[in-house]
Protein backbone atom coordinates (compact mmCIF):
# COMPACT_ATOMS: atom_id res chain seq x y z
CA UNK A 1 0.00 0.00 0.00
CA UNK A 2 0.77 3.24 -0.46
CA UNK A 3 1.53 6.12 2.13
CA UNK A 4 -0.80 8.79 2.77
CA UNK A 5 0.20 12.16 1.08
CA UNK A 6 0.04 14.90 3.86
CA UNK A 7 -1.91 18.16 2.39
CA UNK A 8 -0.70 21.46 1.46
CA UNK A 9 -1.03 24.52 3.88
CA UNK A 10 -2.92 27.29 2.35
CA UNK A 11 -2.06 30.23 2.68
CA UNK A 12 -4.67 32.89 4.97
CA UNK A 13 -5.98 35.45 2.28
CA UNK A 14 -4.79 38.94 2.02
CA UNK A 15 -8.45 41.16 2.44
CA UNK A 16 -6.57 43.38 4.54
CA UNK A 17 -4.28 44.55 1.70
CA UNK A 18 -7.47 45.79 0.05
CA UNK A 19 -7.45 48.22 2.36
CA UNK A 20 -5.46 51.62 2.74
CA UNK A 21 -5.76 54.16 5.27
CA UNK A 22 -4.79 57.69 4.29
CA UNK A 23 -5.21 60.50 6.79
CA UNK A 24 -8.75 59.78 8.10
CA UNK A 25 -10.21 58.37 5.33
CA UNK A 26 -10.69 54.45 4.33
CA UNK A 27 -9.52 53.98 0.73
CA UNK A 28 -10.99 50.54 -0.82
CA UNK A 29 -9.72 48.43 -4.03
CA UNK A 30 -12.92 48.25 -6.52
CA UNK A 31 -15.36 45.35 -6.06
CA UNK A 32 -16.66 43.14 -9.29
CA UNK A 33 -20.00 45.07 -10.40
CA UNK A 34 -21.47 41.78 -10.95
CA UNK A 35 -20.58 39.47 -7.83
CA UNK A 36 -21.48 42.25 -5.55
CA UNK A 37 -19.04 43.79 -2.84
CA UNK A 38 -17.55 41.34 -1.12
CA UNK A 39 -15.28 40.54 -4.31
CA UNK A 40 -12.28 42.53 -5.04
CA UNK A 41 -10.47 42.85 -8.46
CA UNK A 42 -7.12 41.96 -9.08
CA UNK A 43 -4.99 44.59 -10.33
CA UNK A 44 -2.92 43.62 -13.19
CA UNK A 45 -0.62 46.16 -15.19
CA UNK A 46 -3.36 46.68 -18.04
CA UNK A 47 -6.41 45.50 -16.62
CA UNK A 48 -8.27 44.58 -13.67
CA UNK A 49 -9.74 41.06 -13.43
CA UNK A 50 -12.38 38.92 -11.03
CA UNK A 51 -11.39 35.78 -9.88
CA UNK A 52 -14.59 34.06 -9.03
CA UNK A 53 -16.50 34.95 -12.79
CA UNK A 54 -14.04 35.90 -14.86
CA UNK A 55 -15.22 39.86 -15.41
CA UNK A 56 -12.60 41.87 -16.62
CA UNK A 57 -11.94 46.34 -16.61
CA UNK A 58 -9.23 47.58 -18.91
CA UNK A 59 -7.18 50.39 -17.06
CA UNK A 60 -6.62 53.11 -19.87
């Protein structure tokens, strides 16, 4: 028989990098229009993309 592969750690996601602070004010990343607010949109150098249904923003 043989052994048991031991699973991968995960690693914790990141929300709180979605977040800056500047002065008093609580600056947000942009949520997907379509999955609603709790999803955030990757920024990428040209575009910004959704993870979870695949809508995509191009940055001009």
């Amino acid at each position: 028989m043989t052994k048991k592969k031991k699973p991968k750690n995960k690693s914790p996601s990141k929300k709180y990098a979605k977040y800056k602070l500047e002065g008093n004010s609580l600056i947000r990343a942009k949520t997907c229009p379509k999955c609603g607010s709790g999803i955030f949109l990757a920024e990428h150098k040209d575009r910004l993309h959704c993870g979870k249904c695949g809508y995509v923003q191009i940055k001009k």
